[in-house]
Protein backbone atom coordinates (compact mmCIF):
# COMPACT_ATOMS: atom_id res chain seq x y z
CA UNK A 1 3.01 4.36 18.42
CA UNK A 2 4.65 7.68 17.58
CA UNK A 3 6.19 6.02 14.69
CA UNK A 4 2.50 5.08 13.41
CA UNK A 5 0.97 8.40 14.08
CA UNK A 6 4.17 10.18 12.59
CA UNK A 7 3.84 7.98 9.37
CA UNK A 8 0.17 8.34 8.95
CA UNK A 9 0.18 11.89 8.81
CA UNK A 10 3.26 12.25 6.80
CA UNK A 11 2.36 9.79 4.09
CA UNK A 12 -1.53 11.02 4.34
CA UNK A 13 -0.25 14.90 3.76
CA UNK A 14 2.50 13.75 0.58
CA UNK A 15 -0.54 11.63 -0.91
CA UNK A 16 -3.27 14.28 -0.65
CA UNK A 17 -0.83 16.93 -1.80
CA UNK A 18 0.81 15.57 -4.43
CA UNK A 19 -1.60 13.66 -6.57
CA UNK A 20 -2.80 15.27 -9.27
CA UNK A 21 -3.10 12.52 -11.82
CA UNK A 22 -6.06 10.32 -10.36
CA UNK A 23 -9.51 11.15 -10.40
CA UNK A 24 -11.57 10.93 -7.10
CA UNK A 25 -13.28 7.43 -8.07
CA UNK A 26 -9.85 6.13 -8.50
CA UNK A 27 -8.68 7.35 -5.40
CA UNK A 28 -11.58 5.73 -3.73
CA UNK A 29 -10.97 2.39 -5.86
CA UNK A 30 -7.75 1.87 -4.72
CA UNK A 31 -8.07 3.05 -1.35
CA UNK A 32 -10.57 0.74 -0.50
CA UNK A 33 -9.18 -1.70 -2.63
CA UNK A 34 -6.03 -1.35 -0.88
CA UNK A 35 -7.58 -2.09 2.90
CA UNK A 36 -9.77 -4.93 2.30
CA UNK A 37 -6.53 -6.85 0.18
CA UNK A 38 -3.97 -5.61 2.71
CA UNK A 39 -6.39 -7.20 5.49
CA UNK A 40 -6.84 -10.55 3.84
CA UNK A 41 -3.13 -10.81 3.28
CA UNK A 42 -2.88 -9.84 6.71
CA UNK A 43 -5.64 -12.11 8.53
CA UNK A 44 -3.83 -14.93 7.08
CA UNK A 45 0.34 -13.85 7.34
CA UNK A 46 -0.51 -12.20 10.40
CA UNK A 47 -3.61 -13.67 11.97
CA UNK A 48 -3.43 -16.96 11.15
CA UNK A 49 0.21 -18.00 10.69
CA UNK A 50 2.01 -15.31 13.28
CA UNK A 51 4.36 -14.14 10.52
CA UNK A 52 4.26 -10.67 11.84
CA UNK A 53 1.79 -8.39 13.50
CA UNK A 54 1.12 -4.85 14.85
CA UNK A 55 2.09 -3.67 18.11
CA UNK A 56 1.11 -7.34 20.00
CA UNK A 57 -0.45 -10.92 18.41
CA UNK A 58 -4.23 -10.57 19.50
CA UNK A 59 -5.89 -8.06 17.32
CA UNK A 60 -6.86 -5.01 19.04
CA UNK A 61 -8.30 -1.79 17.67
CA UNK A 62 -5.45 -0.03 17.66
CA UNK A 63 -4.12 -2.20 14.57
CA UNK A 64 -7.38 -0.52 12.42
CA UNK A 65 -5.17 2.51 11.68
CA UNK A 66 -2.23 0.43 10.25
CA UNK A 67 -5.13 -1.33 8.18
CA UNK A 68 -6.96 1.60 7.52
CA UNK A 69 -4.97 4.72 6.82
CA UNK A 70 -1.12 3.78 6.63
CA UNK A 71 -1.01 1.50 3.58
CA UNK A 72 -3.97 3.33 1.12
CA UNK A 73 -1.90 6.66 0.84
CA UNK A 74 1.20 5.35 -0.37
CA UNK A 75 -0.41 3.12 -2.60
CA UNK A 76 -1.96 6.39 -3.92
CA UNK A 77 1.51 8.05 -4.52
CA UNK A 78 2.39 4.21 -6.31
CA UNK A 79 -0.12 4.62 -8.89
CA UNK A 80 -0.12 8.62 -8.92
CA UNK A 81 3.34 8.46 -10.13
CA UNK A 82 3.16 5.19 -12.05
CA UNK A 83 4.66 5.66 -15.80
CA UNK A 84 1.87 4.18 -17.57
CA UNK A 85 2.81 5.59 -20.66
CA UNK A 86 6.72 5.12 -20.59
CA UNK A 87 8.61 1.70 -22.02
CA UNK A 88 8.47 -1.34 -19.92
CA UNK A 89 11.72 -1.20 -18.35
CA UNK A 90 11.24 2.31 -16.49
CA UNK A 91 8.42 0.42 -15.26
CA UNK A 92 9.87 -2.68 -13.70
CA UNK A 93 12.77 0.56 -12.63
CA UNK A 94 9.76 1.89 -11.33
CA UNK A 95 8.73 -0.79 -9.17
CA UNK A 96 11.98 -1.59 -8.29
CA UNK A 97 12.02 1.71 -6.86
CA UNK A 98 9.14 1.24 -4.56
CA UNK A 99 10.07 -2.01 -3.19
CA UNK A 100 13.24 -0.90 -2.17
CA UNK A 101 11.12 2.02 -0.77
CA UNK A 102 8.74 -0.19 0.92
CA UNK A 103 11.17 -2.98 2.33
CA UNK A 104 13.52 0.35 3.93
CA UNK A 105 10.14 2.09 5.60
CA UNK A 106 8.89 -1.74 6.59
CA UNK A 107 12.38 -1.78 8.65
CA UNK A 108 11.98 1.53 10.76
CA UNK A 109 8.76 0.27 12.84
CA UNK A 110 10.49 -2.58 13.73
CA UNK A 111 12.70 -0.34 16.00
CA UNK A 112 11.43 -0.61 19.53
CA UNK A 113 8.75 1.64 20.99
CA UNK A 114 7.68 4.44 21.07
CA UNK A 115 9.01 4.87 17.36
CA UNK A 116 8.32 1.38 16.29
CA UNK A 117 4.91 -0.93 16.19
CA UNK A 118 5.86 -4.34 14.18
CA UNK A 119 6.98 -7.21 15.18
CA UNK A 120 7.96 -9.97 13.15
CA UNK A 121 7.53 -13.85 13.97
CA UNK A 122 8.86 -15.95 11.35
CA UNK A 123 8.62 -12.91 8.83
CA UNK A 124 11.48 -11.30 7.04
CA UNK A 125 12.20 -7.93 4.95
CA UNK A 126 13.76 -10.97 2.23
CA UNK A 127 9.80 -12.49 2.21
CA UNK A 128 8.83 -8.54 1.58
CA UNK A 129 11.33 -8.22 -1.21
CA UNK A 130 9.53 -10.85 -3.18
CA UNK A 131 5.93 -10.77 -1.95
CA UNK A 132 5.94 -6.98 -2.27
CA UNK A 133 6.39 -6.67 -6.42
CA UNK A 134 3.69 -9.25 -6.53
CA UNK A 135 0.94 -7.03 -4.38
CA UNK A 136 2.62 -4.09 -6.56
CA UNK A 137 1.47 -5.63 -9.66
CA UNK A 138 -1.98 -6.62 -8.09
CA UNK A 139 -3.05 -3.18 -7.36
CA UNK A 140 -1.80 -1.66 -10.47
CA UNK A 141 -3.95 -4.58 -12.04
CA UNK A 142 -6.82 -3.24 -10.16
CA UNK A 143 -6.01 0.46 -11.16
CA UNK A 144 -5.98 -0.44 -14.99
CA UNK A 145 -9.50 -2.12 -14.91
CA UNK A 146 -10.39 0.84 -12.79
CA UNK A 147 -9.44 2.64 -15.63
CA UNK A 148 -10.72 0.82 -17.95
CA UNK A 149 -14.21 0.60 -17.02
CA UNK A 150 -14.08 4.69 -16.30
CA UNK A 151 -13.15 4.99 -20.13
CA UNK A 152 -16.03 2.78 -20.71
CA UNK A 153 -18.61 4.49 -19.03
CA UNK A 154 -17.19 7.87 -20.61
CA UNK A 155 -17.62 6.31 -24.45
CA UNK A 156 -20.87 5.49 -22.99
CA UNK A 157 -21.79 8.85 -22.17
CA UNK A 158 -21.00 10.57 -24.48
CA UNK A 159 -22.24 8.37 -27.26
């Protein structure tokens, strides 16, 4: 649990702090993007197949924070510091980046408690490896038409 509460507030602070280049609609976009896909991918890994869960297997409300405020803010910093504009490969380098990022923090709460507050069942960090460029590529999907239909609604404004 102190793991959890220590990486909520850390990654919370670092997100709020340091993004600059989102506007508020697309921080609410992909925040709340970023819970309801997170707990669809997790009612069926987690829920219904046991790969891995939070603290225990039943669901208790505990596991809201986890669903609620853990995952959003670094997804914030993902797209904050995305290079949209740069060639392709510093992209994929990019992602790269984060995955390796991801897969390291996703093996620090599997330490025991009080630091740590996953479990895995038949879950690994090599399933994370490849499942987690693929959710990567989903939000920044989501971001794009996000952006795209802001741009939209500015040409209309202004027209």
């Amino acid at each position: 649990m102190i793991g959890l509460v220590i990486a909520i507030i850390l990654f919370n602070f670092i997100a709020f702090r340091t993004t600059k280049n989102l506007t508020a609609n697309q921080i609410v976009h992909s925040w709340i993007f970023t819970i309801a896909f997170h707990l669809i991918f997790d009612l069926i890994i987690e829920l219904k197949y046991w790969g891995y869960w939070y603290f225990n297997k039943k669901l208790d409300w505990i596991d809201i924070l986890p669903h609620t405020v853990l995952i959003p803010p670094v997804i914030m910093m993902f797209l904050n510091w995305y290079p949209l504009k740069d060639k392709m490969i510093k992209q994929v380098l990019y992602i790269i980046f984060w995955v390796i990022a991801i897969v390291i923090y996703e093996a620090i709460p599997l330490l025991p408690e009080p630091w740590g507050y996953f479990s895995y069942g038949w879950w690994n960090l090599r399933y994370s490896v490849i499942i987690d460029p693929i959710l990567l590529l989903i939000v920044l999907g989501y971001y794009k038409w996000i952006c795209k239909l802001e741009n939209k609604l500015l040409a209309r404004k202004y027209k």
